[in-house]
N, C-alpha and C. Protein backbone atom coordinates (compact mmCIF):
# COMPACT_ATOMS: atom_id res chain seq x y z
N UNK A 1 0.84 -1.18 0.00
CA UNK A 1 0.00 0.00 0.00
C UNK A 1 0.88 1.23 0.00
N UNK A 2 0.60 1.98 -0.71
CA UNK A 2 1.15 3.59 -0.93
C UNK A 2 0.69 4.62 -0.67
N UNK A 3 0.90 5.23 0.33
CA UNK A 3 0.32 5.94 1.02
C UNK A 3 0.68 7.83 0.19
N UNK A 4 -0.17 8.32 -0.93
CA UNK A 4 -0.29 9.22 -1.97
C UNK A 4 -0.58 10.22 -1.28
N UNK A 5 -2.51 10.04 -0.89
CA UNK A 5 -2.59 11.22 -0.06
C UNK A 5 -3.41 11.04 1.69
N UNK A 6 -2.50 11.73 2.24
CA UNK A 6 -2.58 11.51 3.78
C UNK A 6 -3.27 13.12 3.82
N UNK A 7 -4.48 12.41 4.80
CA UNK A 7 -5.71 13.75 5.49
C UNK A 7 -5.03 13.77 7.13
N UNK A 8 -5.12 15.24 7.58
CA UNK A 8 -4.44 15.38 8.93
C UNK A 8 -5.67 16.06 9.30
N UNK A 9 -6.61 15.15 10.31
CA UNK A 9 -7.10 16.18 11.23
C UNK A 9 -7.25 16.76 12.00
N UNK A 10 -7.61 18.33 12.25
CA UNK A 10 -6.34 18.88 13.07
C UNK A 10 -7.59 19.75 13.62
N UNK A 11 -7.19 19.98 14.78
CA UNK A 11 -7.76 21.45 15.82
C UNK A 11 -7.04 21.95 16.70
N UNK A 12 -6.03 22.72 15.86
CA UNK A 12 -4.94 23.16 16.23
C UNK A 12 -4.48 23.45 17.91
N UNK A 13 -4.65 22.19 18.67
CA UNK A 13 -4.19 22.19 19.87
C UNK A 13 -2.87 22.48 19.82
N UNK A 14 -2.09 22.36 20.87
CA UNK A 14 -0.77 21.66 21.02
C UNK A 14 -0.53 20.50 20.88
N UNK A 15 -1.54 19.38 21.18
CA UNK A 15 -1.03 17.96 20.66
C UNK A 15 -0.80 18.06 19.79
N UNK A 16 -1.32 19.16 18.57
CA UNK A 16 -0.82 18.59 17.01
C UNK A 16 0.21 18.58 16.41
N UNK A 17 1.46 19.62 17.11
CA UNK A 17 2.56 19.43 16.89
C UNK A 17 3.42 18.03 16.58
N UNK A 18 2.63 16.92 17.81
CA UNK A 18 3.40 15.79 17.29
C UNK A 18 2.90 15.17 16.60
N UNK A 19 1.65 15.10 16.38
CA UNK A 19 0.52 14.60 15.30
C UNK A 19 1.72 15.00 13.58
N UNK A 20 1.59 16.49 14.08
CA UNK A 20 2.61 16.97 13.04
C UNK A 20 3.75 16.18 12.02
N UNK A 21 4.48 15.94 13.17
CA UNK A 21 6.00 15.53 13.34
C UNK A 21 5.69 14.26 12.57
N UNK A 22 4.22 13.28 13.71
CA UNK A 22 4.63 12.07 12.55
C UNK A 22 4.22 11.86 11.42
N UNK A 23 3.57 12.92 11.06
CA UNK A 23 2.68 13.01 9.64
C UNK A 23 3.57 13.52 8.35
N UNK A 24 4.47 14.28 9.12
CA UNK A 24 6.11 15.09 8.26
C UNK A 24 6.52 13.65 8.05
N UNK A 25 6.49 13.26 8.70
CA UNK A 25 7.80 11.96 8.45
C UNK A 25 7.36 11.02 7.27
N UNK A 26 6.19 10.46 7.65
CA UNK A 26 5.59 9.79 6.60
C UNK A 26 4.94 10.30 5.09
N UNK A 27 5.00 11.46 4.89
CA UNK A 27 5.12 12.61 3.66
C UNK A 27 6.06 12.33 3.14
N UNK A 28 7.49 12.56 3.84
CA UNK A 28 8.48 12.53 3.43
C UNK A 28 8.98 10.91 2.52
N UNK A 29 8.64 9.86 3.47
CA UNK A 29 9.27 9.04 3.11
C UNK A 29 8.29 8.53 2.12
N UNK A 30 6.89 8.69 1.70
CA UNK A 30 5.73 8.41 0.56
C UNK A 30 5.86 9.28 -0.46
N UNK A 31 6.38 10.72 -0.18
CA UNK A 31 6.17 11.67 -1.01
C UNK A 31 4.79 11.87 -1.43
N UNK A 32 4.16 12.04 -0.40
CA UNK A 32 2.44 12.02 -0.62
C UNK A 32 2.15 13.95 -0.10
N UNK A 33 0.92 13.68 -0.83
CA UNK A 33 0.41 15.10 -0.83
C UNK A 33 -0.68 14.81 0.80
N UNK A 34 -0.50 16.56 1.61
CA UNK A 34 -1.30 16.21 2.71
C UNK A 34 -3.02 17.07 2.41
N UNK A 35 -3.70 16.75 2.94
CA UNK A 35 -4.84 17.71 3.08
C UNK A 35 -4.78 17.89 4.70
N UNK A 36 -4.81 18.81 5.04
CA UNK A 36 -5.19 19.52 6.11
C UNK A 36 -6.86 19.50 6.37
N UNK A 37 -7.37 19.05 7.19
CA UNK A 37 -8.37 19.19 7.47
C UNK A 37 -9.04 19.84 8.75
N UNK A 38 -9.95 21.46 8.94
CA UNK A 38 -10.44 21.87 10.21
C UNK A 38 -11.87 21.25 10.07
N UNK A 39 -12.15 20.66 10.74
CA UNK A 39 -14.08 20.82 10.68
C UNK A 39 -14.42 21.78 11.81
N UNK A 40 -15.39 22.49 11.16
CA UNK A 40 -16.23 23.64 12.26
C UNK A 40 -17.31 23.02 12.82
N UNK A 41 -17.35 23.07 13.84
CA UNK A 41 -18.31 22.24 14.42
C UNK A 41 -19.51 22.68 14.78
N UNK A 42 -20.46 23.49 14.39
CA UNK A 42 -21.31 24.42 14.72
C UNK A 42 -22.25 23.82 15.65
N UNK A 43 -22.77 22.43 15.43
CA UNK A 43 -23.95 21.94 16.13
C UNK A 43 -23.34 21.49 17.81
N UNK A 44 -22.08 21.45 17.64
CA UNK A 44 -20.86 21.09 18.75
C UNK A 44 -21.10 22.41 19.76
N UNK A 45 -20.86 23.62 19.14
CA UNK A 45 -20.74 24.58 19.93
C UNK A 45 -21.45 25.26 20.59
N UNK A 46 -21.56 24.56 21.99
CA UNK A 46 -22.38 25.13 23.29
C UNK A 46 -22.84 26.80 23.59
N UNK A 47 -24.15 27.30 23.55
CA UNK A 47 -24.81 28.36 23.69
C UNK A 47 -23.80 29.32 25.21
N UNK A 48 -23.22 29.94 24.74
CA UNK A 48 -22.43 30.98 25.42
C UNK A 48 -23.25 31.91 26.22
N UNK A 49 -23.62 32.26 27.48
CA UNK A 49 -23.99 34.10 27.90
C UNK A 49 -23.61 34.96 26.57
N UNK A 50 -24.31 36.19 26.03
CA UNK A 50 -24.21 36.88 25.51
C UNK A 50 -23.05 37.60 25.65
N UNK A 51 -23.05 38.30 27.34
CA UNK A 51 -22.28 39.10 27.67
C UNK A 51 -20.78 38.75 27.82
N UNK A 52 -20.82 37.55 27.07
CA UNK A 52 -18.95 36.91 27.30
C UNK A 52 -18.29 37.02 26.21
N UNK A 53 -19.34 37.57 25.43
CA UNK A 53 -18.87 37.40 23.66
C UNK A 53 -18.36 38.95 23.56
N UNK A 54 -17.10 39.21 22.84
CA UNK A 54 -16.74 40.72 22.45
C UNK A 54 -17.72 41.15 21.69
N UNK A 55 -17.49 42.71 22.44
CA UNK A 55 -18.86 43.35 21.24
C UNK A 55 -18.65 43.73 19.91
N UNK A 56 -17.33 43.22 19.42
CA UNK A 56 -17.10 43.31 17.65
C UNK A 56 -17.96 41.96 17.49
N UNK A 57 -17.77 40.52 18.07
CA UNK A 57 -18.35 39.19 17.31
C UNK A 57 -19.72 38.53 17.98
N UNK A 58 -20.60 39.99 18.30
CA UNK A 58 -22.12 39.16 18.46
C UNK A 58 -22.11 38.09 17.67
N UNK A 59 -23.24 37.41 17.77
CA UNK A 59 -24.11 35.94 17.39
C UNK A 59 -24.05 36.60 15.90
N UNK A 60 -24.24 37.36 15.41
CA UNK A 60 -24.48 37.56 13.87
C UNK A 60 -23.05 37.38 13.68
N UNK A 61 -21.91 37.68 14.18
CA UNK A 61 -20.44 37.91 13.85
C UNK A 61 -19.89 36.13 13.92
N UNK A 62 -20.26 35.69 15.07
CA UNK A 62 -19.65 34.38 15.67
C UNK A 62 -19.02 32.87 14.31
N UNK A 63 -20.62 33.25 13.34
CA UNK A 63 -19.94 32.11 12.64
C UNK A 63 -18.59 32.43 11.65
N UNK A 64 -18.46 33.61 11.58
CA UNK A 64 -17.42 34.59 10.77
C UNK A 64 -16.15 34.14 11.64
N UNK A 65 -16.29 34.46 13.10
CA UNK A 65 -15.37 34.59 14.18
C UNK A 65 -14.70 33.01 13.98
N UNK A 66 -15.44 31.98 13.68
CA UNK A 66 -14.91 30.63 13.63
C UNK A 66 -14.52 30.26 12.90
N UNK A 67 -14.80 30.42 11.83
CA UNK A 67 -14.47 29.95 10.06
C UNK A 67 -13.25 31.09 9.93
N UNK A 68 -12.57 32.19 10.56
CA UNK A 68 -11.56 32.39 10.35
C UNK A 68 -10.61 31.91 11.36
N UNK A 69 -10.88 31.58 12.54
CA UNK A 69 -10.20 30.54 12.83
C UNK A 69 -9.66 29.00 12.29
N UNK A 70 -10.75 28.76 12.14
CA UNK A 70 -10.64 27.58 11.39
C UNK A 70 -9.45 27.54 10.43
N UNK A 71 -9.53 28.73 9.65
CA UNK A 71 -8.38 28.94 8.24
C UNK A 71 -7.13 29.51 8.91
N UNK A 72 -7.27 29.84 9.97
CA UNK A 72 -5.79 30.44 10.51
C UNK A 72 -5.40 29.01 10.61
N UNK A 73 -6.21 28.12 11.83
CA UNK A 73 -5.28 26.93 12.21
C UNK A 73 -4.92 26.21 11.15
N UNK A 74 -5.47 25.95 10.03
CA UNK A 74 -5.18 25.52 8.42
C UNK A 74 -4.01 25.96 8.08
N UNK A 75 -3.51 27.09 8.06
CA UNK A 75 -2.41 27.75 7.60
C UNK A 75 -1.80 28.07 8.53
N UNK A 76 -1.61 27.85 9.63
CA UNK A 76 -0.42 27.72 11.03
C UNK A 76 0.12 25.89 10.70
N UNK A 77 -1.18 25.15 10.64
CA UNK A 77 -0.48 23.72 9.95
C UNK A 77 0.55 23.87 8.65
N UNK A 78 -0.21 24.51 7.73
CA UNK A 78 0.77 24.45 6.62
C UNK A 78 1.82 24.31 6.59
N UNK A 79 2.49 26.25 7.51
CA UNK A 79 3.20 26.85 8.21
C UNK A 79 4.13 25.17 8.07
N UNK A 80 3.47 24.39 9.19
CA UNK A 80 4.43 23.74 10.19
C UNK A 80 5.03 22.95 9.38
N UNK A 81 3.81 22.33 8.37
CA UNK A 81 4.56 21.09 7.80
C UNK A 81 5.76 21.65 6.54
N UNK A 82 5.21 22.94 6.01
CA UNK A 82 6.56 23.21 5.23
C UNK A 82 7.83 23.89 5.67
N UNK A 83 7.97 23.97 7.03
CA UNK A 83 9.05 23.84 8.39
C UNK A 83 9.94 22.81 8.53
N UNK A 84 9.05 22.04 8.18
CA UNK A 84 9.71 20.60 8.26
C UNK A 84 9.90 19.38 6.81
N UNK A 85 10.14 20.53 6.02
CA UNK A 85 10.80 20.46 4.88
C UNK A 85 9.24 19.52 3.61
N UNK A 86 8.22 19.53 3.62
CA UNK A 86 7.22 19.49 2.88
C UNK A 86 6.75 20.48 1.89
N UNK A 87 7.35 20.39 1.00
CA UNK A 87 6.83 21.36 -0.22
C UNK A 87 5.51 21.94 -0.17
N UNK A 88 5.70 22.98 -0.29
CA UNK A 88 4.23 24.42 -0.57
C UNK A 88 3.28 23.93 -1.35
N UNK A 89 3.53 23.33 -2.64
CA UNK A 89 2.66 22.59 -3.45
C UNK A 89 1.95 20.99 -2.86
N UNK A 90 2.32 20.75 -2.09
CA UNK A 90 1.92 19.30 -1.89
C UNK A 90 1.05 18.61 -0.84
N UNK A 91 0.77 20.53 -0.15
CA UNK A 91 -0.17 21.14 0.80
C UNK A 91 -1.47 21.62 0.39
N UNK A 92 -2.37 20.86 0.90
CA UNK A 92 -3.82 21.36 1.09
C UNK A 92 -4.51 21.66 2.00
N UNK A 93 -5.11 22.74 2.16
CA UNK A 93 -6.07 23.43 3.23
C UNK A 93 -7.49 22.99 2.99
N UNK A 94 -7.98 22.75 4.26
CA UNK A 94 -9.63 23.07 3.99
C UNK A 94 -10.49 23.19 5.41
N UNK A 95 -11.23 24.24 5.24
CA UNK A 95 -12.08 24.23 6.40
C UNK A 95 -13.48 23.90 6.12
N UNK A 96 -14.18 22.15 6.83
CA UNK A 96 -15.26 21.95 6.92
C UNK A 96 -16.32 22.24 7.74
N UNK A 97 -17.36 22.10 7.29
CA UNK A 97 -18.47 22.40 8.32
C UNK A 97 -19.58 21.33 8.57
N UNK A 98 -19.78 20.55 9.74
CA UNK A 98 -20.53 19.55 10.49
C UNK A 98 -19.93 19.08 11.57
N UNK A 99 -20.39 17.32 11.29
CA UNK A 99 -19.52 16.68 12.60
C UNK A 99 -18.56 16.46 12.21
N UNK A 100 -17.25 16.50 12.97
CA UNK A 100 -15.39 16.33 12.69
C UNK A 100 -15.19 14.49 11.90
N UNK A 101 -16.23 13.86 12.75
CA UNK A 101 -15.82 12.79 12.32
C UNK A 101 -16.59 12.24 11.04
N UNK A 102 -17.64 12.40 10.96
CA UNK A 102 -18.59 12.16 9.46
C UNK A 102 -17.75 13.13 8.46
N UNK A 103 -17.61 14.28 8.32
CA UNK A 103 -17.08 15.17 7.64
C UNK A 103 -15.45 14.90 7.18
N UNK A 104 -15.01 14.63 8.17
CA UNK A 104 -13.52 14.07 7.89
C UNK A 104 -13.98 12.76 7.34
N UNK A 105 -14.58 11.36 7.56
CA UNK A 105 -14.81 10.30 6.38
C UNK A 105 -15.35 11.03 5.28
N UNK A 106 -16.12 11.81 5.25
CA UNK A 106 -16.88 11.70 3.59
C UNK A 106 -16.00 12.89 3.15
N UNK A 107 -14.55 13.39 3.44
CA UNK A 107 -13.46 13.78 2.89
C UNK A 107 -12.63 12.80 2.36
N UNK A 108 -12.69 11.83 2.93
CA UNK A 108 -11.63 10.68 2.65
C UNK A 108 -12.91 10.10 1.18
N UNK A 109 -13.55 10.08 1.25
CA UNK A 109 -14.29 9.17 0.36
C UNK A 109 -14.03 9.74 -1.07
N UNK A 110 -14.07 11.30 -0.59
CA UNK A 110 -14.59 12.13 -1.82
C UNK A 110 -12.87 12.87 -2.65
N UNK A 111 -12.23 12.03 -2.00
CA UNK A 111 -10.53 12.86 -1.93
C UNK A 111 -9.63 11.83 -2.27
N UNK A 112 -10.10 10.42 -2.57
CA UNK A 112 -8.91 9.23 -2.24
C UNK A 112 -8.14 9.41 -1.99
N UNK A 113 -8.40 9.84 -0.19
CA UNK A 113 -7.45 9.52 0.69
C UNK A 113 -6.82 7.93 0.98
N UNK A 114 -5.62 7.92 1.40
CA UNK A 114 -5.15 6.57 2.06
C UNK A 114 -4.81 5.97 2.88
N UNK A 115 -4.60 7.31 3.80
CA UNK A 115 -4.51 7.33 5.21
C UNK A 115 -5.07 8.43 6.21
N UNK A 116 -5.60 8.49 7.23
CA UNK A 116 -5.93 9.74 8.02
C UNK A 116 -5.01 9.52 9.21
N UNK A 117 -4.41 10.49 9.58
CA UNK A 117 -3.26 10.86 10.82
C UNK A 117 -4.41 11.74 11.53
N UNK A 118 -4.62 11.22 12.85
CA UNK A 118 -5.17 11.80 13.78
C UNK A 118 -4.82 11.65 14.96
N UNK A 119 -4.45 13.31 15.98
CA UNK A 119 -4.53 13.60 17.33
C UNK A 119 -5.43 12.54 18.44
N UNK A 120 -4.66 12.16 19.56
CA UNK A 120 -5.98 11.75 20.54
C UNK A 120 -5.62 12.67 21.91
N UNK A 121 -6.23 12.81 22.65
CA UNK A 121 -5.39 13.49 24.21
C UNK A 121 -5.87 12.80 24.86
N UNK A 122 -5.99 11.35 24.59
CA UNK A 122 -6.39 10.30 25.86
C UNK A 122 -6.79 9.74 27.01
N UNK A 123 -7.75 10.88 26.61
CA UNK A 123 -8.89 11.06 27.65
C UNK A 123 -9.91 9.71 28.37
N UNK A 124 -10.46 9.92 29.33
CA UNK A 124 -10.47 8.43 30.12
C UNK A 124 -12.20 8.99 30.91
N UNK A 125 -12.48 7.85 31.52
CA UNK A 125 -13.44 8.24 31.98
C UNK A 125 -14.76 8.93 31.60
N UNK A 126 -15.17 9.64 32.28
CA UNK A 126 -16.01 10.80 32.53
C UNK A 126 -15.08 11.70 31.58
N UNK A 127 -14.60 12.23 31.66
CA UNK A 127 -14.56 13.35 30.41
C UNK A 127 -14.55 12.79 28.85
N UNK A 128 -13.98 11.37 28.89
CA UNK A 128 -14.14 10.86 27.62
C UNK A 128 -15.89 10.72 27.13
N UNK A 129 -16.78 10.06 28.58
CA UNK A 129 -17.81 10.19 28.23
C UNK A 129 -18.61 11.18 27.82
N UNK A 130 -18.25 12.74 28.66
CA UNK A 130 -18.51 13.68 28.49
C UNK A 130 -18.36 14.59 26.94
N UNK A 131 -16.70 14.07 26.54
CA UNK A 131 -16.28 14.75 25.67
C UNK A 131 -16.89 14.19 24.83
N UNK A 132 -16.74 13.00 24.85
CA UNK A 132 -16.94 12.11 23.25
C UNK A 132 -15.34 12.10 22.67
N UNK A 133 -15.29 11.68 21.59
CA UNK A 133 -13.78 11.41 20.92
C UNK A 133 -13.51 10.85 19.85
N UNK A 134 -13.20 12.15 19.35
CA UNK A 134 -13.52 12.29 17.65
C UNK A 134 -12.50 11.25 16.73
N UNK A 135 -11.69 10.92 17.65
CA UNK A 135 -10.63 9.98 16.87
C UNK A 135 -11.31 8.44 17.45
N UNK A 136 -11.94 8.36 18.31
CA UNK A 136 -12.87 6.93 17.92
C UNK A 136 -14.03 7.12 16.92
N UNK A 137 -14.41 8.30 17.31
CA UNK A 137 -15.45 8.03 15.80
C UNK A 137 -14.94 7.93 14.25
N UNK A 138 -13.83 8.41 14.41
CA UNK A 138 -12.77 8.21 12.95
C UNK A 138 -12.80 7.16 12.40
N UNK A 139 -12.29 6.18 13.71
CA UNK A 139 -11.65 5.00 13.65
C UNK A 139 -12.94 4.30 12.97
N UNK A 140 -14.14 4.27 13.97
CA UNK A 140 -14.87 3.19 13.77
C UNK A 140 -15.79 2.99 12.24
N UNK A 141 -15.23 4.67 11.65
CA UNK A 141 -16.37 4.96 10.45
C UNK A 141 -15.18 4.94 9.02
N UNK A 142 -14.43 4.82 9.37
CA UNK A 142 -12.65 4.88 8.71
C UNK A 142 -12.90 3.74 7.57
N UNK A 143 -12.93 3.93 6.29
CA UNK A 143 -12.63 3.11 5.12
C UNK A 143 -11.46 3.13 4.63
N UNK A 144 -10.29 3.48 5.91
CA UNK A 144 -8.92 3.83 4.95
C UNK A 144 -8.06 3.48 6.34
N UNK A 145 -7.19 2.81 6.65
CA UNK A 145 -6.15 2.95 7.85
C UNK A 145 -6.11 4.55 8.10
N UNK A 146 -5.66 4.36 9.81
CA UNK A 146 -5.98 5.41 10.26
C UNK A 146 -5.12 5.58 11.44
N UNK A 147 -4.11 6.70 11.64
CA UNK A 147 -2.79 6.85 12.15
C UNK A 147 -3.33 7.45 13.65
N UNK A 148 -3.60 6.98 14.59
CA UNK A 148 -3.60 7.78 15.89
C UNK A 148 -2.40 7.73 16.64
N UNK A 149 -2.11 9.40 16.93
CA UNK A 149 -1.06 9.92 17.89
C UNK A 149 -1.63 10.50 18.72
N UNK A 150 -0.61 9.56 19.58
CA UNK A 150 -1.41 10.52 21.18
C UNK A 150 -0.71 11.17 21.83
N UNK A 151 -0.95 12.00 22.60
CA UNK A 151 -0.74 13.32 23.05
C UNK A 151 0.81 12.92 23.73
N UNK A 152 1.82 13.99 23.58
CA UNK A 152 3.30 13.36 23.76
C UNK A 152 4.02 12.55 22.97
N UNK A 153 3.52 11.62 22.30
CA UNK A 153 4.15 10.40 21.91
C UNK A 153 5.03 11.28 20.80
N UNK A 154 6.27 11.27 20.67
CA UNK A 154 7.20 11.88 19.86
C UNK A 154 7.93 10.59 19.00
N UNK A 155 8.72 11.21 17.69
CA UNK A 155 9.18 10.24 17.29
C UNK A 155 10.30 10.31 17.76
């Protein structure tokens, strides 16, 4: 198997740095093109107090306020991976909108992808139950091998 094009999905924590690192590596040695992937999570994002929100990004501003986030952390990835010696051309951005994990498969479907490299922060318990965990839902909906790095693990 030849791994062409590798999807990274990313929410630009700090874990992703090493998510990063091992996703550089395996670029390198496939010479595969990456897609960067943000999903925006809108139905995800919990109803805020009004009064916590700056008064430039009211509720009319907010979905603006995210979707340029979204494209910053896209292009802070880029940033990283052509840092670490991955050609400008061989980089793809994209910011989606739904659930992280349906949205990231029906990227892979629609992209022949061959691999997805994904973050975990290995979460346990009650917050896993709480959180949920977008890299098991990856896994379990995944028509393509599927690279989980977890939080620390360096090469």
């Amino acid at each position: 198997m030849e791994y062409k094009h590798i999807l990274i999905g990313t929410d630009g924590s700090e874990l992703m740095e090493t998510v990063y690192e091992h996703c550089a590596y395996l670029a390198r040695l496939t010479n595969a093109t990456l897609h960067i992937v943000y999903v925006l999570d809108i139905a995800g994002f919990a109803p805020i107090p009004i009064d916590s929100i700056p008064i430039d990004s009211k509720w009319e501003n907010m979905y603006d306020v995210l979707l340029d986030e979204g494209i910053a952390i896209t292009e802070n990835a880029k940033k990283a991976f052509i840092s670490k010696g991955i050609d400008k051309a061989a980089v793809t951005t994209v910011v989606l909108e739904g659930h992280p994990s349906s949205e990231l498969n029906t990227y892979v479907e629609n992209n022949t992808i061959d691999l997805i490299v994904i973050g975990t922060h290995g979460r346990k318990g009650l917050d896993r139950l709480l959180i949920g965990s977008v890299a098991d839902k990856v896994i379990r909906e995944a028509k393509v091998p599927v690279l989980v790095v977890r939080s620390g693990v360096n090469i």
